[in-house]
C-alpha atoms as a PDB file:
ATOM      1  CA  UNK A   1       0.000   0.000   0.000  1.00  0.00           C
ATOM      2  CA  UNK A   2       1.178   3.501  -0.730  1.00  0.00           C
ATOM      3  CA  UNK A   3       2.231   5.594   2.311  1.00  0.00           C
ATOM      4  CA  UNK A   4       3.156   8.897   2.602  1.00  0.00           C
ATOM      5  CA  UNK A   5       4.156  10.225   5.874  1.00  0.00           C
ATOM      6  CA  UNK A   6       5.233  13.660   6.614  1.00  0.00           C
ATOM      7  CA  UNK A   7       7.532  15.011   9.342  1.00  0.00           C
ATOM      8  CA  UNK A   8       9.363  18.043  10.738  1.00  0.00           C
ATOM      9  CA  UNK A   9       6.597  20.130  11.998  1.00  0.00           C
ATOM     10  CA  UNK A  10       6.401  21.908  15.069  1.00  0.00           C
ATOM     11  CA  UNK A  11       6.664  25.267  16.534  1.00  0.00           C
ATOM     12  CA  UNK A  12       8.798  27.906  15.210  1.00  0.00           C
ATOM     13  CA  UNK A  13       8.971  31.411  15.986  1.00  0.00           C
ATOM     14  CA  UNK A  14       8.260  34.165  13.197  1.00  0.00           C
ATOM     15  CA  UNK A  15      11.755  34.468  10.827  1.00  0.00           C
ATOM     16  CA  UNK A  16      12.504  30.959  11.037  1.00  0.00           C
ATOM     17  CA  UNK A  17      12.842  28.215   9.139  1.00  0.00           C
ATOM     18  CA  UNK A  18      12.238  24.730   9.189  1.00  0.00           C
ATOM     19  CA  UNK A  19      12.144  21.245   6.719  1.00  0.00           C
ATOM     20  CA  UNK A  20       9.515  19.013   6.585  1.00  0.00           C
ATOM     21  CA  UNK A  21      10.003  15.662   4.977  1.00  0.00           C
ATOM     22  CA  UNK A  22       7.670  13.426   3.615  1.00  0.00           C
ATOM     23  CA  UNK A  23       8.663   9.794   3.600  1.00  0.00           C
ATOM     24  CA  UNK A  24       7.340   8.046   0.543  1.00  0.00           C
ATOM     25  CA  UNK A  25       7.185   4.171   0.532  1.00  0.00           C
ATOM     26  CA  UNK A  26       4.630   1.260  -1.420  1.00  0.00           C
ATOM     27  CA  UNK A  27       5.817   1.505  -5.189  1.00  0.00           C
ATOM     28  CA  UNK A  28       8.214   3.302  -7.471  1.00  0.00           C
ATOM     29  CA  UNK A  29       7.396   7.013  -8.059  1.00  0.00           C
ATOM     30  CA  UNK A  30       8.787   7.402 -11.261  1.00  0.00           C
ATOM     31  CA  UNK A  31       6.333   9.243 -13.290  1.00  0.00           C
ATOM     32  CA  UNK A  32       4.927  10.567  -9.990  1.00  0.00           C
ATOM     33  CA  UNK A  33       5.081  14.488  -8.910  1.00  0.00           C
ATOM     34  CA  UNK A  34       4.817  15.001  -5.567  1.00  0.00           C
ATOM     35  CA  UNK A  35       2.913  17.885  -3.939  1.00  0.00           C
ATOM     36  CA  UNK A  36       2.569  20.130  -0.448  1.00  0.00           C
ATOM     37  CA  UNK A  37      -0.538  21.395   0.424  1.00  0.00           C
ATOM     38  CA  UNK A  38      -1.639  23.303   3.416  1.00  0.00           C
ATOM     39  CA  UNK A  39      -4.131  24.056   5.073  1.00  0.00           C
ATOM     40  CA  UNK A  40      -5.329  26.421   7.705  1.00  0.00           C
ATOM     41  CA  UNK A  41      -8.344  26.124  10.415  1.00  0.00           C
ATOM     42  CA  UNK A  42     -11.235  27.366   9.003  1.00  0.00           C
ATOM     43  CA  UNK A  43      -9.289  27.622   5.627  1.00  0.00           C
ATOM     44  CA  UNK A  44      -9.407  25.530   2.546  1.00  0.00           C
ATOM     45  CA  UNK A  45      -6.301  23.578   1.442  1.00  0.00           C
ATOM     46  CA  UNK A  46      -4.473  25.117  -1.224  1.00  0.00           C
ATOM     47  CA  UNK A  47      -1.397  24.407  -2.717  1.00  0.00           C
ATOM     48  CA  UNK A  48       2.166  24.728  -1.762  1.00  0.00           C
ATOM     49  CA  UNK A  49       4.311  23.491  -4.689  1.00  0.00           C
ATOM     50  CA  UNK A  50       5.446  19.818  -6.838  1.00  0.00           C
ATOM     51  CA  UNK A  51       8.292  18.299  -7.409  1.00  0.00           C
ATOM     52  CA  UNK A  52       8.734  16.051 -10.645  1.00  0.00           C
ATOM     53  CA  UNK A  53       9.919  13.035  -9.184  1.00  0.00           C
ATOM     54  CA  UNK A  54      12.187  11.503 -12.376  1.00  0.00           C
ATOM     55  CA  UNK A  55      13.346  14.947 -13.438  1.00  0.00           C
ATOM     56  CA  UNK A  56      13.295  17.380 -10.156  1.00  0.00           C
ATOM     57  CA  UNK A  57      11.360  19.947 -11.881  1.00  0.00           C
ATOM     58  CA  UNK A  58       9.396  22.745  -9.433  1.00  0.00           C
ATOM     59  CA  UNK A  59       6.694  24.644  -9.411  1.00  0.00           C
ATOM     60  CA  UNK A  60       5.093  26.835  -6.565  1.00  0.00           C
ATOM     61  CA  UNK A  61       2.235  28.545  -5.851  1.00  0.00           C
ATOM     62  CA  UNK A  62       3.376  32.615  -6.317  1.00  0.00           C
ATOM     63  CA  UNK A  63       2.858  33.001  -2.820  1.00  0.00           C
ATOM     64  CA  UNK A  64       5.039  30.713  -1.500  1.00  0.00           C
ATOM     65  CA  UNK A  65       8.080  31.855  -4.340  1.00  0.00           C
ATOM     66  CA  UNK A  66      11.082  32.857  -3.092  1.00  0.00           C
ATOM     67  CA  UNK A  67      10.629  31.460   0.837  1.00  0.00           C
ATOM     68  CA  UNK A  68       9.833  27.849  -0.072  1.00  0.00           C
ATOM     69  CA  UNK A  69      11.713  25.258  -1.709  1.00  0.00           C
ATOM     70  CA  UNK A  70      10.768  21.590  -2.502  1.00  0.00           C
ATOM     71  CA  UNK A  71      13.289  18.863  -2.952  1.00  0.00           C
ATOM     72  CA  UNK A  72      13.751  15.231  -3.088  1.00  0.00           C
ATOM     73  CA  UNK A  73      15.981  12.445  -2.133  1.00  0.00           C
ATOM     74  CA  UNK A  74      15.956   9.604  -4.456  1.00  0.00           C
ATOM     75  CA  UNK A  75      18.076   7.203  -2.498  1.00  0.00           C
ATOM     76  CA  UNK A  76      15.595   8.054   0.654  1.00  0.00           C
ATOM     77  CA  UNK A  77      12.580   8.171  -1.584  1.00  0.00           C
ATOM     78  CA  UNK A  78      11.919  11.235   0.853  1.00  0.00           C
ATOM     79  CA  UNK A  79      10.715  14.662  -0.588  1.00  0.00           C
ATOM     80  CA  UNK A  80      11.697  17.920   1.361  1.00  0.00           C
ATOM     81  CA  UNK A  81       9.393  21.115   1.562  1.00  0.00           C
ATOM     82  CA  UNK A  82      12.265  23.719   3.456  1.00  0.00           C
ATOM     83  CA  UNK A  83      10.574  26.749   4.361  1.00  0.00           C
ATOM     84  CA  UNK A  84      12.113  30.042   4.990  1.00  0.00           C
ATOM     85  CA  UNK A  85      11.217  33.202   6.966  1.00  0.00           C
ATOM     86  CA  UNK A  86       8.086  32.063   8.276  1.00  0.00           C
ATOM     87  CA  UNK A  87       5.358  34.155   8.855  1.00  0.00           C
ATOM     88  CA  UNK A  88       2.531  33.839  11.663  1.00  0.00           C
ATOM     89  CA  UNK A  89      -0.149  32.968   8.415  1.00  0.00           C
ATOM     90  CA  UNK A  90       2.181  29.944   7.062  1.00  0.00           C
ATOM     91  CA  UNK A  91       0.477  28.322  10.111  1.00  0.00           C
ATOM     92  CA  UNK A  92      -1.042  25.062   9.243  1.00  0.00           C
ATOM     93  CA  UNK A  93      -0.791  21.360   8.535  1.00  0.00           C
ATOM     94  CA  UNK A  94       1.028  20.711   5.606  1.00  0.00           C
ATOM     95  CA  UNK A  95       0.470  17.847   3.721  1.00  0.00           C
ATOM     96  CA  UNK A  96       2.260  15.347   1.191  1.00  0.00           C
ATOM     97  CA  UNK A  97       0.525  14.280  -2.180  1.00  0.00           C
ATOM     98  CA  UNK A  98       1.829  11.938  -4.724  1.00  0.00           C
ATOM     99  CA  UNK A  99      -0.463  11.792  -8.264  1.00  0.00           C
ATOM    100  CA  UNK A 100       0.650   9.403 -11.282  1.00  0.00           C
ATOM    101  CA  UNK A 101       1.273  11.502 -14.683  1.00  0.00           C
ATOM    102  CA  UNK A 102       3.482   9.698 -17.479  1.00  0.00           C
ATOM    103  CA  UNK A 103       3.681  12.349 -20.021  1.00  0.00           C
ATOM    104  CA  UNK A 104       4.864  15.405 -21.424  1.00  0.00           C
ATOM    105  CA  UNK A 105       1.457  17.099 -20.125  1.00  0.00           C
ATOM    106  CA  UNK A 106       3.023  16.715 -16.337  1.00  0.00           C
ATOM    107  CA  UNK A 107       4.921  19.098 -16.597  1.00  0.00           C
ATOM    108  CA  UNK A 108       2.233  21.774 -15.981  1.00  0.00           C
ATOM    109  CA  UNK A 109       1.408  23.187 -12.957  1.00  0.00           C
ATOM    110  CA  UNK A 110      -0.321  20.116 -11.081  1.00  0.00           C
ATOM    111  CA  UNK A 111      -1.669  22.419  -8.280  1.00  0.00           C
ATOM    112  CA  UNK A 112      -5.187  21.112  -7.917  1.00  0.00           C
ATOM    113  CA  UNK A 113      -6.606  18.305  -5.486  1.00  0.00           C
ATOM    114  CA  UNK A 114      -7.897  15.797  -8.092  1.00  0.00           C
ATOM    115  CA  UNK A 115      -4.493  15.917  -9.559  1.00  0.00           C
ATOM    116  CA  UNK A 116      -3.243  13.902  -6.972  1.00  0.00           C
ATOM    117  CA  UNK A 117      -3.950  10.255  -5.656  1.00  0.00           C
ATOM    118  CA  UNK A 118      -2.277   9.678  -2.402  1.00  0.00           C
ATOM    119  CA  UNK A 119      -1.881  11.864   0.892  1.00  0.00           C
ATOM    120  CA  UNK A 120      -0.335  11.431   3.923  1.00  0.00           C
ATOM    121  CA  UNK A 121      -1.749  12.678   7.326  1.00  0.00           C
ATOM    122  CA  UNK A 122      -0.286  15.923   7.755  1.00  0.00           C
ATOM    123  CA  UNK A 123       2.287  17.736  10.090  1.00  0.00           C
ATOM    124  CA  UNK A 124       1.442  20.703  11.782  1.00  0.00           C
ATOM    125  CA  UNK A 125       3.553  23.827  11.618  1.00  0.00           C
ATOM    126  CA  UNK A 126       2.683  26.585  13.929  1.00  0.00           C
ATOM    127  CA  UNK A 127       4.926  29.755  13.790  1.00  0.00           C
ATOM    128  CA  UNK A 128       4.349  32.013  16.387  1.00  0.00           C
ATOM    129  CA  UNK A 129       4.775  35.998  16.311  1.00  0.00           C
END
């Protein structure tokens, strides 16, 4: 069975930074792009960034440019979401998404929900002011 479990969260004060990993584990993820998602109480989830698992190409959501940055580790079949100079609003759980997409089309944004098959749990990340 897939499983995707994220970890790293926790509390962090504004200006910080911390890494959240999401251990990936059931199949191969070649062809695969991994997402981050987020979401906020009383917010709806919306999208962080995805990584191209075979090729490492990004793409984030603009208002996470410039402060986030999402890696992987093929050896660890772990992705990486490292966050920068958090702010009091980037409080929320953060989730890990994998979603199958073979072709040349995948390499397109890939920011919505359906896009994706698999999620892990979530890890909160509170920053505090």
């Amino acid at each position: 069975q897939v499983q995707l479990v994220e970890s790293g969260g926790g509390l962090v004060q504004a200006g910080g930074s911390l890494r959240l990993s999401c251990a990936a584990s059931g199949r191969t993820f070649s062809n695969y792009h991994m997402g981050w998602f987020r979401q906020a109480p009383g917010k709806e989830r919306e999208f962080v960034g995805r990584i191209r698992w075979n090729d490492g190409s990004t793409y984030y959501a603009d208002s996470m440019k410039g402060r986030f940055t999402i890696s992987r580790d093929n050896a660890k079949n772990t992705v990486y979401l490292e966050m920068n100079s958090l702010k009091p609003e980037d409080t929320a759980v953060y989730y890990c998404a994998a979603g199958y997409c073979p072709n040349t089309g995948c390499y397109r944004p890939l920011s919505s929900f359906g896009e994706y098959d698999y999620w892990g749990q979530g890890t909160q990340v509170t920053v505090s002011s």
